[in-house]
N, C-alpha and C. Protein backbone atom coordinates (compact mmCIF):
# COMPACT_ATOMS: atom_id res chain seq x y z
N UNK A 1 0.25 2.24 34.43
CA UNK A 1 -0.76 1.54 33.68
C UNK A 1 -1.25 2.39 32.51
N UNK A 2 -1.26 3.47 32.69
CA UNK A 2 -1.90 4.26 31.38
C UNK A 2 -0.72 4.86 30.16
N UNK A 3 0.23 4.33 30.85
CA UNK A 3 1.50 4.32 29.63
C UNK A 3 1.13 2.92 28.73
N UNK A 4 1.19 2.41 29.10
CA UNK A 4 0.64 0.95 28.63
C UNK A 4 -0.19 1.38 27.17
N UNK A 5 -1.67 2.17 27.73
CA UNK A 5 -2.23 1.77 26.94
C UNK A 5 -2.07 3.05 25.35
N UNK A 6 -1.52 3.86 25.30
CA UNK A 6 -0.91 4.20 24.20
C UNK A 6 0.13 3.18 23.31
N UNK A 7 0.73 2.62 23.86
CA UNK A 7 1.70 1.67 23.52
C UNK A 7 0.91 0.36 22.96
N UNK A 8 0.03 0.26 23.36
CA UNK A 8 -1.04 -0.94 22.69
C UNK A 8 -1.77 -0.68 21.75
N UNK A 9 -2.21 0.45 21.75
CA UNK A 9 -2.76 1.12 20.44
C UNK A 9 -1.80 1.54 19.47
N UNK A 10 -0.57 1.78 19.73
CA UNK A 10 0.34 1.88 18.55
C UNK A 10 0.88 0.56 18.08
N UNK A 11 0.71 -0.10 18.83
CA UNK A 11 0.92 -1.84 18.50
C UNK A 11 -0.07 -2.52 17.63
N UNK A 12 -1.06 -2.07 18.28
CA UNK A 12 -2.79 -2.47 16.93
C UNK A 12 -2.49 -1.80 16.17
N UNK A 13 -2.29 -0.17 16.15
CA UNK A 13 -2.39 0.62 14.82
C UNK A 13 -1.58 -0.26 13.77
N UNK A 14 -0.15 -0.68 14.09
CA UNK A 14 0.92 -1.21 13.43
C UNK A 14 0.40 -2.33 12.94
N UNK A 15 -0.14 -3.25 13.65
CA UNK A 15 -0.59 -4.67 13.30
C UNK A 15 -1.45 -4.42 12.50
N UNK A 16 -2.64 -3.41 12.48
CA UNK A 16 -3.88 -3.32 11.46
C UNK A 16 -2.95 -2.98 9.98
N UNK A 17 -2.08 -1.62 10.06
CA UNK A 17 -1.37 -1.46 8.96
C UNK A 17 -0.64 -2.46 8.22
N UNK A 18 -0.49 -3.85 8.81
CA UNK A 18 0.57 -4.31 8.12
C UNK A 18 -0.71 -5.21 7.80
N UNK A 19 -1.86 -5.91 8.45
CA UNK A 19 -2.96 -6.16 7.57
C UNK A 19 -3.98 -5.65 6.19
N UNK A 20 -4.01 -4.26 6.56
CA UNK A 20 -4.48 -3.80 5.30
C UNK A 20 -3.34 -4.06 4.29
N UNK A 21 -2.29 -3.76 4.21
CA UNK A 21 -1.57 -3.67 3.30
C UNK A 21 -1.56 -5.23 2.78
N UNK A 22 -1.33 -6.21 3.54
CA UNK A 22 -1.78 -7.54 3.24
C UNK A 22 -3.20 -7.52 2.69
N UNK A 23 -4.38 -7.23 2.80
CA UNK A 23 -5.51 -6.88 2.45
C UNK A 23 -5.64 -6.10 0.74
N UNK A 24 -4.53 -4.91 0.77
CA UNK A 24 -4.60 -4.69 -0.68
C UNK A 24 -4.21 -5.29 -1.52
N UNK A 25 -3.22 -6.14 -1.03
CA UNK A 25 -2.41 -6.87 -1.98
C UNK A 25 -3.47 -7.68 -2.30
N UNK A 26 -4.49 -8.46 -1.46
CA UNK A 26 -5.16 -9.93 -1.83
C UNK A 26 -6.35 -9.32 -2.54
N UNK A 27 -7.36 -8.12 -2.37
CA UNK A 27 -8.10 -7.72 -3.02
C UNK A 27 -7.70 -7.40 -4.20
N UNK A 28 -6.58 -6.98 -4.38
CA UNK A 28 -6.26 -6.39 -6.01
C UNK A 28 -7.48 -5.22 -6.51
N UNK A 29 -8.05 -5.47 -7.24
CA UNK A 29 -9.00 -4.45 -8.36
C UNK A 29 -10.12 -3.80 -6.69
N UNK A 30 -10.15 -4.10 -5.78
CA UNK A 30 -10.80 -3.52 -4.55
C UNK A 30 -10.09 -2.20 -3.73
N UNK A 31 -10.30 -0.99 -3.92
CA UNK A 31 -9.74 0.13 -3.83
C UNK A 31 -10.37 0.17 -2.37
N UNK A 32 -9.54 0.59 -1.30
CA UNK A 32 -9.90 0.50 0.48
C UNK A 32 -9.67 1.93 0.49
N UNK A 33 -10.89 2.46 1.32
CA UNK A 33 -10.53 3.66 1.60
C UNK A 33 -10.85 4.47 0.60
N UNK A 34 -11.11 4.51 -0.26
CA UNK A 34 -11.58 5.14 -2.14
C UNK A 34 -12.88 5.45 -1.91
N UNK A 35 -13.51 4.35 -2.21
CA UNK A 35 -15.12 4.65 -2.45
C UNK A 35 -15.72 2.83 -1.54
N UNK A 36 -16.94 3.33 -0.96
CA UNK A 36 -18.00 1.98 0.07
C UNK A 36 -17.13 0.88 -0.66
N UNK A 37 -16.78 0.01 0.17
CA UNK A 37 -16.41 -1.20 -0.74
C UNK A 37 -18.01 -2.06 -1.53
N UNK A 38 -18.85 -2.19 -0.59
CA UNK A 38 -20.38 -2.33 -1.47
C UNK A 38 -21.02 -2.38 -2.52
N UNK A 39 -20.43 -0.71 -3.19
CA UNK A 39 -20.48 0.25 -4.23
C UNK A 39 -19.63 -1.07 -5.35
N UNK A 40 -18.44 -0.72 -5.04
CA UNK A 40 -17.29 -1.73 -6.22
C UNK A 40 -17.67 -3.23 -6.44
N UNK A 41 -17.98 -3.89 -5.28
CA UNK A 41 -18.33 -5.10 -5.48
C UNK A 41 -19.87 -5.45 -6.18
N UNK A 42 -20.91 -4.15 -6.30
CA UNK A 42 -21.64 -3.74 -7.18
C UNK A 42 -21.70 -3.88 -8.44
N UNK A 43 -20.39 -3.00 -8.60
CA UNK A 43 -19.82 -2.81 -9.78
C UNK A 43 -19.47 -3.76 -10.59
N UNK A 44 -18.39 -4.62 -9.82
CA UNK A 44 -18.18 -5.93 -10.30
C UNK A 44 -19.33 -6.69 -10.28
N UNK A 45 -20.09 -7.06 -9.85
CA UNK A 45 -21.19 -7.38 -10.57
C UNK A 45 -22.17 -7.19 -11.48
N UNK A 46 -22.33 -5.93 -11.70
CA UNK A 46 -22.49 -5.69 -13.38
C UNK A 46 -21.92 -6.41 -14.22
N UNK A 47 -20.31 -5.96 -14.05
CA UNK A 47 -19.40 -6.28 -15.31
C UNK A 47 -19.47 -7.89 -15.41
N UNK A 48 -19.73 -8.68 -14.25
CA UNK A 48 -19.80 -10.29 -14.55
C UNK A 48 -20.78 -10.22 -15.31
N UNK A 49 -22.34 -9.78 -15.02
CA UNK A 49 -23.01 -10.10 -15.75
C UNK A 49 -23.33 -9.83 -17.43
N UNK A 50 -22.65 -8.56 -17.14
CA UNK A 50 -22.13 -8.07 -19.10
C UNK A 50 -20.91 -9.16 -19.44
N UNK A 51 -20.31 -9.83 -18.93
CA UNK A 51 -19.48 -10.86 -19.44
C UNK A 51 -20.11 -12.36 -19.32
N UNK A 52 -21.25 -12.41 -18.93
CA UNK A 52 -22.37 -13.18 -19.19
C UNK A 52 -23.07 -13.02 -20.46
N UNK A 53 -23.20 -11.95 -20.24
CA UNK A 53 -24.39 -11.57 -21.93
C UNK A 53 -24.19 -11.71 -22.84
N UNK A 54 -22.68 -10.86 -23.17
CA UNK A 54 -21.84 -10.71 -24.41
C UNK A 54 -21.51 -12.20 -24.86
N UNK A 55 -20.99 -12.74 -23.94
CA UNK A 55 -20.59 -14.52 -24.59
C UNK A 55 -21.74 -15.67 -25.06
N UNK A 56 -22.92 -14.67 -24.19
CA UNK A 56 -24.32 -15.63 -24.52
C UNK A 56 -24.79 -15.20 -25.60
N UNK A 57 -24.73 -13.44 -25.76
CA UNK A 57 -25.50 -13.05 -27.53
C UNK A 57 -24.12 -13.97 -28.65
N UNK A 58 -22.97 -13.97 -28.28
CA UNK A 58 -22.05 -14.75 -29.43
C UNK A 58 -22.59 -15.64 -29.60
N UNK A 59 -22.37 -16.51 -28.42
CA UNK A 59 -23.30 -18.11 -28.70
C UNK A 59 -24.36 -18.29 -29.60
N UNK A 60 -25.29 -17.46 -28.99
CA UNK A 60 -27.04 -17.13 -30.05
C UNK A 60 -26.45 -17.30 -31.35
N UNK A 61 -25.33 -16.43 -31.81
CA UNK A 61 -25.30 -15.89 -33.02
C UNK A 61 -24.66 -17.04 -34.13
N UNK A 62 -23.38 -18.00 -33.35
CA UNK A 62 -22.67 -19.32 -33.52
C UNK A 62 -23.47 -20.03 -34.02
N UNK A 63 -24.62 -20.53 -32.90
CA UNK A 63 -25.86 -21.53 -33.25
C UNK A 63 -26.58 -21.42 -34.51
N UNK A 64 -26.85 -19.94 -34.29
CA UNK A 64 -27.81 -19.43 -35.67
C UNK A 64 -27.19 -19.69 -36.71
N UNK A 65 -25.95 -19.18 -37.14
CA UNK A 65 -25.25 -19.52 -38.03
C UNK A 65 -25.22 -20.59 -38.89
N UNK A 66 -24.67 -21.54 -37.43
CA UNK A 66 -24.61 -22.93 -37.90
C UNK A 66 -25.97 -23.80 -37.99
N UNK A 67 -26.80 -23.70 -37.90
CA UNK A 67 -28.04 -23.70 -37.91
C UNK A 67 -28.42 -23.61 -39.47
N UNK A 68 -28.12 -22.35 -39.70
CA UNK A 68 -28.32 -22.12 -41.13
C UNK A 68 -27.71 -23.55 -41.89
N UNK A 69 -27.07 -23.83 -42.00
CA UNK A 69 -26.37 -24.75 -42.37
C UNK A 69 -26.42 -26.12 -42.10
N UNK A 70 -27.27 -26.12 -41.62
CA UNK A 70 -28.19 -27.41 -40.71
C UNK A 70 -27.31 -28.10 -39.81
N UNK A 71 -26.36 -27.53 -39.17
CA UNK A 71 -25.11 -28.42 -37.69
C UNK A 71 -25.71 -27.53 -36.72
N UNK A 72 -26.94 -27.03 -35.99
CA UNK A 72 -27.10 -26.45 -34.79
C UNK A 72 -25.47 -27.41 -33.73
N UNK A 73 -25.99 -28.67 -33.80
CA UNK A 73 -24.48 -29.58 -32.91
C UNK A 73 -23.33 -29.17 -32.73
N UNK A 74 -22.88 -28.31 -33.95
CA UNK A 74 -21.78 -27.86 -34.41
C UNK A 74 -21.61 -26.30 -33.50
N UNK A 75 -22.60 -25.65 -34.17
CA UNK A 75 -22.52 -24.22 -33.29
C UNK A 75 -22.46 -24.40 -31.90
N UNK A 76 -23.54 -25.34 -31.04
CA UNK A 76 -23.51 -25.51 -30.01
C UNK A 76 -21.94 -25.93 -29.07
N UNK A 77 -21.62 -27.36 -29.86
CA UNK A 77 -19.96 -27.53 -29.69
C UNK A 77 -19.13 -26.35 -29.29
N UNK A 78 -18.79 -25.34 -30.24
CA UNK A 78 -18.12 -24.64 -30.65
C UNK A 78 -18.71 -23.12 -29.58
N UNK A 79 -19.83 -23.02 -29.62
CA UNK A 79 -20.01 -22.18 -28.69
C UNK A 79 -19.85 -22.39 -26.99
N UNK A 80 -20.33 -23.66 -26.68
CA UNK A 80 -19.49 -24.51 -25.28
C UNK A 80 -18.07 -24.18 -25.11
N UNK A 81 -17.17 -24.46 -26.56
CA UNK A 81 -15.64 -24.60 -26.09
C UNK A 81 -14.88 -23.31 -25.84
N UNK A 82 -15.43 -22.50 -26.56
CA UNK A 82 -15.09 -21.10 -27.37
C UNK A 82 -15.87 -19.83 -25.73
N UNK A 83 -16.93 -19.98 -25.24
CA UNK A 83 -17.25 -18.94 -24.91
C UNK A 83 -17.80 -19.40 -23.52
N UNK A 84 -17.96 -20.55 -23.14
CA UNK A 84 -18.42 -20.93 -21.75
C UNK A 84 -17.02 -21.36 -20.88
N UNK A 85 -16.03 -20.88 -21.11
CA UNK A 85 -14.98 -20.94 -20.25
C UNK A 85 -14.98 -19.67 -20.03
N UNK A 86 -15.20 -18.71 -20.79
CA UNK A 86 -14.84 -17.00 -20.17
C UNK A 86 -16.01 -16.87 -19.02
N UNK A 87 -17.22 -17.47 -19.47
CA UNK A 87 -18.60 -17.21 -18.31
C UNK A 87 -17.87 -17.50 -17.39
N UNK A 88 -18.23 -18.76 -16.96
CA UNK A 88 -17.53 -19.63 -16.13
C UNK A 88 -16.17 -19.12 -15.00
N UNK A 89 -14.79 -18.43 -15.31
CA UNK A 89 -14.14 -17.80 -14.95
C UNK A 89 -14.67 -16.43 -14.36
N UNK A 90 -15.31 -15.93 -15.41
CA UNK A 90 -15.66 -14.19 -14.94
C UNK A 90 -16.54 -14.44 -13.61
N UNK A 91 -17.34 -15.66 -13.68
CA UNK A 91 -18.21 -15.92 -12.06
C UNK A 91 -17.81 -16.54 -10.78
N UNK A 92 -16.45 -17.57 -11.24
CA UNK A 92 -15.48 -17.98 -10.19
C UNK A 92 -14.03 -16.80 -9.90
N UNK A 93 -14.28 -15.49 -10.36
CA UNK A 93 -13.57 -14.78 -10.15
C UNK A 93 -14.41 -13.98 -9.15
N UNK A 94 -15.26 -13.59 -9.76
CA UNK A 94 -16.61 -12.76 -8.84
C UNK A 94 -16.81 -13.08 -7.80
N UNK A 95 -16.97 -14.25 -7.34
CA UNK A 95 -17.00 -15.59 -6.11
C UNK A 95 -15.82 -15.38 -5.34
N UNK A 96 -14.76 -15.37 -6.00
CA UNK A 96 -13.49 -15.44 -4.87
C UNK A 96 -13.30 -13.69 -4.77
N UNK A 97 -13.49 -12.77 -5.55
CA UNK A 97 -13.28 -11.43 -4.78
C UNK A 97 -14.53 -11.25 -3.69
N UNK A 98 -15.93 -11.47 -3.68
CA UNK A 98 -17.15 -11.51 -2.97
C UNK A 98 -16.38 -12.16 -1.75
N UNK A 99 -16.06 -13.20 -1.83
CA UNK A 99 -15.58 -14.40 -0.69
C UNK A 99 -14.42 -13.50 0.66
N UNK A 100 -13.24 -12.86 -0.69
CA UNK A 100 -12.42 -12.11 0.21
C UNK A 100 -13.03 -10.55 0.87
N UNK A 101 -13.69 -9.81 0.03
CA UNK A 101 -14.14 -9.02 0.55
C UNK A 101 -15.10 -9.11 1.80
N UNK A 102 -15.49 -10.06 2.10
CA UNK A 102 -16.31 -10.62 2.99
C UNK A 102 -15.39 -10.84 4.20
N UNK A 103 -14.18 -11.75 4.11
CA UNK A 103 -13.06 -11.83 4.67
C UNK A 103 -12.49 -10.67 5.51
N UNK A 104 -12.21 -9.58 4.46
CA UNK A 104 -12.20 -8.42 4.44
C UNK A 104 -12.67 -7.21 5.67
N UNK A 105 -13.98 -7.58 5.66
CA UNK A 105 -14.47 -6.88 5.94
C UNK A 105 -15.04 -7.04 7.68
N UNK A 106 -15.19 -8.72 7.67
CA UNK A 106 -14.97 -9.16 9.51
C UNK A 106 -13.46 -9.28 10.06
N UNK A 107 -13.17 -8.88 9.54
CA UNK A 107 -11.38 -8.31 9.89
C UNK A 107 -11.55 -6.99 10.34
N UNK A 108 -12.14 -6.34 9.65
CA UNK A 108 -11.83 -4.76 10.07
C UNK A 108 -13.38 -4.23 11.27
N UNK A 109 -14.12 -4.94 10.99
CA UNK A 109 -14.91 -4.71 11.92
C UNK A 109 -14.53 -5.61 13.38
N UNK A 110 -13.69 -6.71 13.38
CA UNK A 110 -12.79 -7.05 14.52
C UNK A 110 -12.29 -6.23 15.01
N UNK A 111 -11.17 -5.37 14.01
CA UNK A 111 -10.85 -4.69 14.43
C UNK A 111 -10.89 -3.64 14.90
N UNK A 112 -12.16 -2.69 14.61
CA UNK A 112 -12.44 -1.32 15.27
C UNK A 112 -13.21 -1.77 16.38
N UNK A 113 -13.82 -3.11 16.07
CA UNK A 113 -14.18 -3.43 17.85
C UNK A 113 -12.76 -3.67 19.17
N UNK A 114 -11.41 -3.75 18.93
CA UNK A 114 -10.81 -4.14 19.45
C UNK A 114 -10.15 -2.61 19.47
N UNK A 115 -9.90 -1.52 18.89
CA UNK A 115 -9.11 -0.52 18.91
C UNK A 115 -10.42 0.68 19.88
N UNK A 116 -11.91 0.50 19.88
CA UNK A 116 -12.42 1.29 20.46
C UNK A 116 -12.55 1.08 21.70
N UNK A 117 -12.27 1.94 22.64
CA UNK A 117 -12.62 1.60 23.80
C UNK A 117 -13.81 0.97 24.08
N UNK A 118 -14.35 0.31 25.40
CA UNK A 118 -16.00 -0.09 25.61
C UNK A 118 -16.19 1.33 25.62
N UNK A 119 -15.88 2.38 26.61
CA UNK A 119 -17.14 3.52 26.77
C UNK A 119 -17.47 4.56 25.15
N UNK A 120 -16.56 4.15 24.27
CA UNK A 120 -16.59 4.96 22.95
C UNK A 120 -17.01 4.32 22.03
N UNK A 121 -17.92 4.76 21.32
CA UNK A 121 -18.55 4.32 20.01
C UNK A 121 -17.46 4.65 18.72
C-alpha cells in the first residue's frame, strides 16, 4: 500500500504539469511562478484604464475640434467609430484574462488541496 502512494503523487505531479502548461498557454501575457499573479492582473488593470484615458482625452480633443467648426455631431460620430472600439476591447480583454485567472487559480488551489496530505499543511 505505501508503494502506491508515491506512484499517485507522481501521477498528480504529471497531471498538474501537463495542466499548467495548458494554463500558460491560455493565460498568455500571465507569467506563473514569476511574480503574485494579483500583482500582474493589477497591472493589467492600470494599463486598461490608461487605454481608457488616452482614447477618451482623443475624443475630448475630436469634439473640440469639431466643435470649433460648429459639427460637435461630427466629432462625436467620428470619435464613437474611431476610438470606442479600442475601449471597449481593452475591457473585454481585461474581463476574459480576470475570468481565466480566476479559473486559474481554483485549479491550483484544487490542486494543492488534493496533492497535500490531510495531516500536512
Amino acid at each position: 500500500m505505501e508503494a502506491n502512494i508515491p506512484e499517485h503523487r507522481s501521477t498528480t505531479e504529471a497531471e498538474w504539469q501537463a495542466r499548467e502548461r495548458y494554463w500558460r498557454r491560455k493565460l498568455g501575457r500571465i507569467r506563473l511562478g514569476v511574480e503574485p499573479i494579483e500583482q500582474q492582473v493589477a497591472k493589467y488593470r492600470r494599463v486598461t484604464w490608461m487605454l481608457t484615458a488616452v482614447p477618451a482625452g482623443l475624443a475630448l480633443i475630436f469634439i473640440a475640434l469639431f466643435t470649433a467648426f460648429r459639427r460637435p455631431d461630427v466629432g462625436v460620430v467620428l470619435a464613437g467609430v474611431l476610438l470606442l472600439p479600442v475601449v471597449t476591447l481593452a475591457w473585454f480583454d481585461f474581463g476574459l484574462l480576470k475570468l481565466r485567472v480566476a479559473r486559474y487559480s481554483r485549479e491550483l488551489e484544487t490542486y494543492h488541496r488534493r496533492s497535500t496530505p490531510s495531516g500536512r499543511t
